[in-house]
N, C-alpha and C. Protein backbone atom coordinates (compact mmCIF):
# COMPACT_ATOMS: atom_id res chain seq x y z
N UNK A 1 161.51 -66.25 -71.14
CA UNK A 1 161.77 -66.17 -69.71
C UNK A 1 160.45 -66.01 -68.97
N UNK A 2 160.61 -66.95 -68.07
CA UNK A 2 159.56 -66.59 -66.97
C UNK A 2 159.83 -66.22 -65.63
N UNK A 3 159.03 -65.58 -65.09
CA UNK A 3 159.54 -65.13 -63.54
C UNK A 3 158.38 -65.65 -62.49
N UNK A 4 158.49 -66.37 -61.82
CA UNK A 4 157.38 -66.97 -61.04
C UNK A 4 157.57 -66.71 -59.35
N UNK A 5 156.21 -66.51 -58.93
CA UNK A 5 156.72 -66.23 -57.05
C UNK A 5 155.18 -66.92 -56.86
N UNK A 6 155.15 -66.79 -55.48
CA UNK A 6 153.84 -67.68 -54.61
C UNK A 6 152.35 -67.81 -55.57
N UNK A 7 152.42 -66.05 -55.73
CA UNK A 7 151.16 -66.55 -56.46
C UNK A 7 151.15 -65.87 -57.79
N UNK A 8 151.92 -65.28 -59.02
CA UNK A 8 152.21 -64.38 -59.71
C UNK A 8 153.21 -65.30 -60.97
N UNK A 9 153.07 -65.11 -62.31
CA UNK A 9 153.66 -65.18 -62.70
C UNK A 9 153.84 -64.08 -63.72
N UNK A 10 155.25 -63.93 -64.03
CA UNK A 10 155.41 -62.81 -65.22
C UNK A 10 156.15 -63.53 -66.11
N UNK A 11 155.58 -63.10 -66.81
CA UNK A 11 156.29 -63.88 -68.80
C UNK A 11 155.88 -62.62 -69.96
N UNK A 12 155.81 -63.34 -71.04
CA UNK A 12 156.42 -62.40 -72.21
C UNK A 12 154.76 -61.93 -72.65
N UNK A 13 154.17 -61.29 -73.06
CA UNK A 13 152.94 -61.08 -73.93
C UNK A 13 152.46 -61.92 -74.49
N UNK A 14 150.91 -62.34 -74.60
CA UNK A 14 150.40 -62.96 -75.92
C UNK A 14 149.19 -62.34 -76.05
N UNK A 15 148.57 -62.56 -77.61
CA UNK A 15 147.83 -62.02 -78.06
C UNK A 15 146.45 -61.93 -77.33
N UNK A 16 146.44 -62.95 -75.98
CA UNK A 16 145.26 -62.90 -75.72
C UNK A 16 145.41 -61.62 -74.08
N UNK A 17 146.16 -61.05 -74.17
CA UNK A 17 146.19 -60.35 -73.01
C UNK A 17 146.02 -58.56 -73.23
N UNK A 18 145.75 -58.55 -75.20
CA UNK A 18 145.25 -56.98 -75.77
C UNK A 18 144.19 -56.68 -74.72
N UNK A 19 143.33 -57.69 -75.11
CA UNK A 19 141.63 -57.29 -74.60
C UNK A 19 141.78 -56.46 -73.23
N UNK A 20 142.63 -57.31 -72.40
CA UNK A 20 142.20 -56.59 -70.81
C UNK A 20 143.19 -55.41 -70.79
N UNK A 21 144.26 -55.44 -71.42
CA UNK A 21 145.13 -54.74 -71.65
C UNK A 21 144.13 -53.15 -71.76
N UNK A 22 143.73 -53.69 -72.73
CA UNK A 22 142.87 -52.33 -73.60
C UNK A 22 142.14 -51.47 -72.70
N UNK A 23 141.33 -52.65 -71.49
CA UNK A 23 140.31 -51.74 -71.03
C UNK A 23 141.12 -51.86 -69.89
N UNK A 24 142.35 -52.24 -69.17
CA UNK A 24 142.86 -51.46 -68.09
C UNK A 24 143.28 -50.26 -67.80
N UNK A 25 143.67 -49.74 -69.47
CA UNK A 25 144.25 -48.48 -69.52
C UNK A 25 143.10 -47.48 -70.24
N UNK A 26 141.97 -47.70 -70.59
CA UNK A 26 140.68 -47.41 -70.48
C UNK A 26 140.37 -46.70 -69.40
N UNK A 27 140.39 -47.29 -68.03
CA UNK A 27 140.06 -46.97 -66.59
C UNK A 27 140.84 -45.64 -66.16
N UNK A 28 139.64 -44.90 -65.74
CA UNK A 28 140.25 -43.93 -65.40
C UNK A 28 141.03 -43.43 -64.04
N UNK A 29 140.38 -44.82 -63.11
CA UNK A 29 141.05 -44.79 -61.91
C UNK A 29 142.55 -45.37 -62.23
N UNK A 30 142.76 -46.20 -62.90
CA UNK A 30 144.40 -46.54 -63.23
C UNK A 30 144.93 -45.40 -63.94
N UNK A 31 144.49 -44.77 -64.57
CA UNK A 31 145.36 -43.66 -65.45
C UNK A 31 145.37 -42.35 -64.60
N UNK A 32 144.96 -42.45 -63.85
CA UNK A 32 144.76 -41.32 -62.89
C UNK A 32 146.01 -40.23 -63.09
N UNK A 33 147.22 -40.82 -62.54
CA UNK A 33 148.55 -39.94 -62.93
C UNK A 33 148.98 -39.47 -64.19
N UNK A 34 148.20 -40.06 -65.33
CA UNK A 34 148.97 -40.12 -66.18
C UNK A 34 148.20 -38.94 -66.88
N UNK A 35 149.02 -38.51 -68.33
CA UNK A 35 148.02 -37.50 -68.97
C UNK A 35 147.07 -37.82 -69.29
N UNK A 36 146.37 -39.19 -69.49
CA UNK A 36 145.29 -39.62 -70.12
C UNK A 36 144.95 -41.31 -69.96
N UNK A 37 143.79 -41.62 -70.38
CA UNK A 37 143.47 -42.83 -70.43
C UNK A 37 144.38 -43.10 -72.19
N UNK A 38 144.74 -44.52 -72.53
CA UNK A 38 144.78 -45.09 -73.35
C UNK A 38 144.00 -45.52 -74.42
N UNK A 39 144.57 -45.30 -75.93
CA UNK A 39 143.08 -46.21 -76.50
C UNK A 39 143.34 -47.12 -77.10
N UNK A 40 142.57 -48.22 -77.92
CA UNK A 40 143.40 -49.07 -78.59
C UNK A 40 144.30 -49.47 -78.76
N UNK A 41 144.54 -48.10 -80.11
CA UNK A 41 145.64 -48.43 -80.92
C UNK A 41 146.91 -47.69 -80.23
N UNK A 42 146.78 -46.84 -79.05
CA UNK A 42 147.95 -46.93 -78.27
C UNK A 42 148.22 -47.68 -77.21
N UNK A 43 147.49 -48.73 -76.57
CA UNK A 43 147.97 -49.99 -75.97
C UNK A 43 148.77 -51.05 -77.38
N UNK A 44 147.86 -51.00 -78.66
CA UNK A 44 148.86 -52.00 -78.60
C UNK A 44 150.00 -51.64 -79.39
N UNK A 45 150.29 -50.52 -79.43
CA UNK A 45 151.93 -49.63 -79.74
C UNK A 45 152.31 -50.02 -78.55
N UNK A 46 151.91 -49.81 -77.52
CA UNK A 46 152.40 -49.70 -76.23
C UNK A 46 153.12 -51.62 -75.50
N UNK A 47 152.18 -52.28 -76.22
CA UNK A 47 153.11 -53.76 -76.28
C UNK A 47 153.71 -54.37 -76.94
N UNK A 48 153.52 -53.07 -78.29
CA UNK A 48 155.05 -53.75 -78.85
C UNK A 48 156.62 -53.17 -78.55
N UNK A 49 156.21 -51.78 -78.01
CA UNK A 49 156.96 -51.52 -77.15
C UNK A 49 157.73 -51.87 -76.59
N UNK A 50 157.11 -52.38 -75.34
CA UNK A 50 157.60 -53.22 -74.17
C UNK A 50 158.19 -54.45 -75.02
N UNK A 51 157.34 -55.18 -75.87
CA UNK A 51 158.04 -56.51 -76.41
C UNK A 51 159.41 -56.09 -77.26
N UNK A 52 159.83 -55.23 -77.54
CA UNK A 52 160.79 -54.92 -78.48
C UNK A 52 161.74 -53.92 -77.66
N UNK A 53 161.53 -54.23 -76.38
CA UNK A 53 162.67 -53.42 -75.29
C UNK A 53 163.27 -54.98 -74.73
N UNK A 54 161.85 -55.31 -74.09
CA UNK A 54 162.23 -56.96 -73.62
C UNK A 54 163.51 -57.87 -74.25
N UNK A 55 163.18 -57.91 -75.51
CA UNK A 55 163.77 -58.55 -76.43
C UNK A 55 165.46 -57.80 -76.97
N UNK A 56 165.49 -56.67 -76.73
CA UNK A 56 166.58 -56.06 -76.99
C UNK A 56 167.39 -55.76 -75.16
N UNK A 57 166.75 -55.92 -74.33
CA UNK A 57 167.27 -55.74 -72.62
C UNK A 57 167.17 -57.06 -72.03
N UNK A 58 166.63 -58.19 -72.34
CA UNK A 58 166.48 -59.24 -71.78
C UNK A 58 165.60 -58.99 -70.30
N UNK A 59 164.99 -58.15 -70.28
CA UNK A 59 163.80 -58.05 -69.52
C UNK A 59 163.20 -56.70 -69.65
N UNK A 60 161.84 -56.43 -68.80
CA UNK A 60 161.32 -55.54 -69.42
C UNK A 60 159.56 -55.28 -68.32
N UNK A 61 158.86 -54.72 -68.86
CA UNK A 61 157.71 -55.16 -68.22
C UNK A 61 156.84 -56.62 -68.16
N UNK A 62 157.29 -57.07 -67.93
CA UNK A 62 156.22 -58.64 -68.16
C UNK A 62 154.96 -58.79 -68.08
N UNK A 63 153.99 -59.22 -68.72
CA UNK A 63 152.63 -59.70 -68.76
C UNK A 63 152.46 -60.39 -67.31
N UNK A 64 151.69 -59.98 -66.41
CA UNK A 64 151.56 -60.36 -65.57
C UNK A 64 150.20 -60.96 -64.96
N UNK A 65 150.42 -62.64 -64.53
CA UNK A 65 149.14 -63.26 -64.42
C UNK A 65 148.58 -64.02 -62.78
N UNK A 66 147.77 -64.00 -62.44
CA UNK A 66 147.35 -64.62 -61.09
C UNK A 66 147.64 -66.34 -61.62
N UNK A 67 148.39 -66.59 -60.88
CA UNK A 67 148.75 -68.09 -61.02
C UNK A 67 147.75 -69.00 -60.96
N UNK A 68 147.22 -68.70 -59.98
CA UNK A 68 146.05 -69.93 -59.48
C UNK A 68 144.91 -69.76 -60.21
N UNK A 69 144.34 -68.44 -61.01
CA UNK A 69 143.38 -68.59 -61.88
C UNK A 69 143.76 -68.15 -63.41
N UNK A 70 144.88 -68.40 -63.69
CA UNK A 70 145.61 -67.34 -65.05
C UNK A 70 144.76 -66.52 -65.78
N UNK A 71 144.81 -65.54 -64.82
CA UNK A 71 144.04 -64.26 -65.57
C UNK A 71 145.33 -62.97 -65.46
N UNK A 72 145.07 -62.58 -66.26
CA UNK A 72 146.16 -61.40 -66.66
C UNK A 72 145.57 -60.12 -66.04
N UNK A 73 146.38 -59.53 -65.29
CA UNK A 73 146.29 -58.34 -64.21
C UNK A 73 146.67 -57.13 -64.67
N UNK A 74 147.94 -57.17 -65.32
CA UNK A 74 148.80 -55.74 -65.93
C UNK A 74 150.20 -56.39 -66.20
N UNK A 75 150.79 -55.46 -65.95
CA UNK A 75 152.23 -55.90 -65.81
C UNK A 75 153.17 -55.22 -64.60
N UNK A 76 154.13 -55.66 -64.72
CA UNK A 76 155.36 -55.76 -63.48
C UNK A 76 157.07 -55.76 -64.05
N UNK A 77 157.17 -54.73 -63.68
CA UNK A 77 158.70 -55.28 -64.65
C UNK A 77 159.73 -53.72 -64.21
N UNK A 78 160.76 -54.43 -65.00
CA UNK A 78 161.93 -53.38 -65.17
C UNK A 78 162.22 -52.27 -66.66
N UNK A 79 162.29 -51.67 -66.55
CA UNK A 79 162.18 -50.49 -67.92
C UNK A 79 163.61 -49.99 -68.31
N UNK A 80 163.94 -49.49 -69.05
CA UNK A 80 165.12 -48.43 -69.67
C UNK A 80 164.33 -47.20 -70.26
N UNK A 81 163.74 -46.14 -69.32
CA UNK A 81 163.27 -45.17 -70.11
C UNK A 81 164.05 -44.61 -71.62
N UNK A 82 163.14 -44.60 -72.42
CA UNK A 82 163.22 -43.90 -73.85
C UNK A 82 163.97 -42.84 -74.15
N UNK A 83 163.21 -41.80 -73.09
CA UNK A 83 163.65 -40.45 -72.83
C UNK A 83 164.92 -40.15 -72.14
N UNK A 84 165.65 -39.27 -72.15
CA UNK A 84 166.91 -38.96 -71.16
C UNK A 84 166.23 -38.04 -70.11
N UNK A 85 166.65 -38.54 -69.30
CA UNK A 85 166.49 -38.00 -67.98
C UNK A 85 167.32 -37.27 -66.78
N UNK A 86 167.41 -36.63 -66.22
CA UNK A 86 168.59 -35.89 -65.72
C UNK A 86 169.45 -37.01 -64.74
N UNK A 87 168.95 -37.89 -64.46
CA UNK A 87 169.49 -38.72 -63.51
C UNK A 87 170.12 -40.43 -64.63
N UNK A 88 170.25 -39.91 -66.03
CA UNK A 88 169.94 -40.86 -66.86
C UNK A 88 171.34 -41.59 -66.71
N UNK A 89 172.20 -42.52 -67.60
CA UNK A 89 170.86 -43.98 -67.37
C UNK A 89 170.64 -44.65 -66.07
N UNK A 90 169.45 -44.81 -66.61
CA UNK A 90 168.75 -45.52 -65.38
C UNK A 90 167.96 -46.85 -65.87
N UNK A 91 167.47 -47.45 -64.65
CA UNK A 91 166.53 -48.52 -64.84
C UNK A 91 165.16 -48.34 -63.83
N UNK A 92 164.01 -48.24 -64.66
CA UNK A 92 162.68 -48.24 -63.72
C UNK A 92 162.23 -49.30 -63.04
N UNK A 93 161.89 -49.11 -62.32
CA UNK A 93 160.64 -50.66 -61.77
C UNK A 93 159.13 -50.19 -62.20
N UNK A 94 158.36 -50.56 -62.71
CA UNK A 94 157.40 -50.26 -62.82
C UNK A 94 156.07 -51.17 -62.79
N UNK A 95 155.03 -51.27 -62.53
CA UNK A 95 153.77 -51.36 -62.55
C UNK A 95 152.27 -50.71 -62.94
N UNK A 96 152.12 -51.76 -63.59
CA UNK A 96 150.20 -50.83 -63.98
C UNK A 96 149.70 -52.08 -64.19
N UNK A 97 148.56 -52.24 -62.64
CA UNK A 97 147.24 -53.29 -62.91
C UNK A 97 146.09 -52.72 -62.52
N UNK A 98 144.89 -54.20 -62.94
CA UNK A 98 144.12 -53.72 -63.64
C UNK A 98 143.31 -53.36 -61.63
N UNK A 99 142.41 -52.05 -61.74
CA UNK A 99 141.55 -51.68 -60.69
C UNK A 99 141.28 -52.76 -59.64
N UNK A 100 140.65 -54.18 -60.04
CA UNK A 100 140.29 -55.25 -59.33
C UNK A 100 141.53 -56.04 -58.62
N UNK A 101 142.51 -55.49 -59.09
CA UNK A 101 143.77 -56.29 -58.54
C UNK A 101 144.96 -55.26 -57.43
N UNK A 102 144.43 -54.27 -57.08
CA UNK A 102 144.86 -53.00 -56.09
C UNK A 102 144.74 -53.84 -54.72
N UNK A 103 145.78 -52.71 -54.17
CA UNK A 103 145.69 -53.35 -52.48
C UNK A 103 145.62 -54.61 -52.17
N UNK A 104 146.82 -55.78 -52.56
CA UNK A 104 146.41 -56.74 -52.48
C UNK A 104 148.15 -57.46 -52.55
N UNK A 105 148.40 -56.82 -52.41
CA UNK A 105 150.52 -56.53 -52.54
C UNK A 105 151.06 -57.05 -53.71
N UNK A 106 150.10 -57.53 -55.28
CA UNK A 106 150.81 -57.77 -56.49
C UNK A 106 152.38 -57.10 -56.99
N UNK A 107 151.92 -55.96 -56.25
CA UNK A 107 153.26 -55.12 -57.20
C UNK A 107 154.34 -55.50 -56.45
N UNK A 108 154.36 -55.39 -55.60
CA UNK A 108 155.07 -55.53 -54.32
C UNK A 108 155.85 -57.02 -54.72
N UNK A 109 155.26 -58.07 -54.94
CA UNK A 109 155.65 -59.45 -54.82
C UNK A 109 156.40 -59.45 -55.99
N UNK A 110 155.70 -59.12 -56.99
CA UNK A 110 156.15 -58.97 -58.70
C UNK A 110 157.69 -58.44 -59.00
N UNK A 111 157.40 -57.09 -58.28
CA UNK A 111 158.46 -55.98 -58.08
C UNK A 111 159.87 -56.37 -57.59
N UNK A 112 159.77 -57.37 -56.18
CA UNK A 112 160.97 -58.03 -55.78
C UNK A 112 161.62 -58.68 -56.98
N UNK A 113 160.22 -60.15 -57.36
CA UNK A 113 161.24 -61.00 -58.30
C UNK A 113 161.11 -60.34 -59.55
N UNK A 114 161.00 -59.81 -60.35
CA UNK A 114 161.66 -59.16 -61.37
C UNK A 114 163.14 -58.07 -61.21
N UNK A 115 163.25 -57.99 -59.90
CA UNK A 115 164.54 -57.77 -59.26
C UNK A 115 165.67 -58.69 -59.49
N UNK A 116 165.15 -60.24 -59.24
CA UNK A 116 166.06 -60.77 -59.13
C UNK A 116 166.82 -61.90 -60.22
């Protein structure tokens, strides 16, 4: 499955999207909220993850790429948290891109069509 809008496309993972993967969650301005930056070998737990939710929910976070220059940004997508949650079940929307791609309404655009 692919999900495509003006300038954005979201599709499934490939191997060539570890690298930026790695050092987006590296950055400490993107991890800011979180308990920690990422390393390696927990990004790529972290996409098989997502690929093995995807594949069992028929959607999920998608690999997400600038159309017009296909470079891979982060991702954009819909979740089934892991955890139970008091408000559980639920479905997330979520986003994480990379620093250079902020303020610029990706999530925003992404966010709709993986809505729909």
């Amino acid at each position: 499955m692919v999900i495509e809008t003006d300038r954005l496309i979201l599709r499934r993972w490939h191997s060539s999207d570890v690298e930026p993967f790695v050092s987006l969650n590296a950055d400490p301005r993107v991890m800011e909220f979180f308990p920690a930056t990422l390393t390696r070998a927990e990004t790529e737990t972290m996409i098989a993850t997502i690929e093995q939710r995807i594949s069992q929910h028929g959607f999920g976070f998608w690999a997400t790429e600038i159309k017009s220059i296909k470079t891979f940004i982060g991702f954009i997508g819909l979740n089934v948290p892991a955890n139970p949650l008091p408000f559980s079940p639920c479905t997330e929307i979520g986003w994480r891109l990379a620093f250079d791609y902020w303020g610029r309404g990706y999530a925003q655009e992404g966010a709709r069509a993986a809505l729909t």
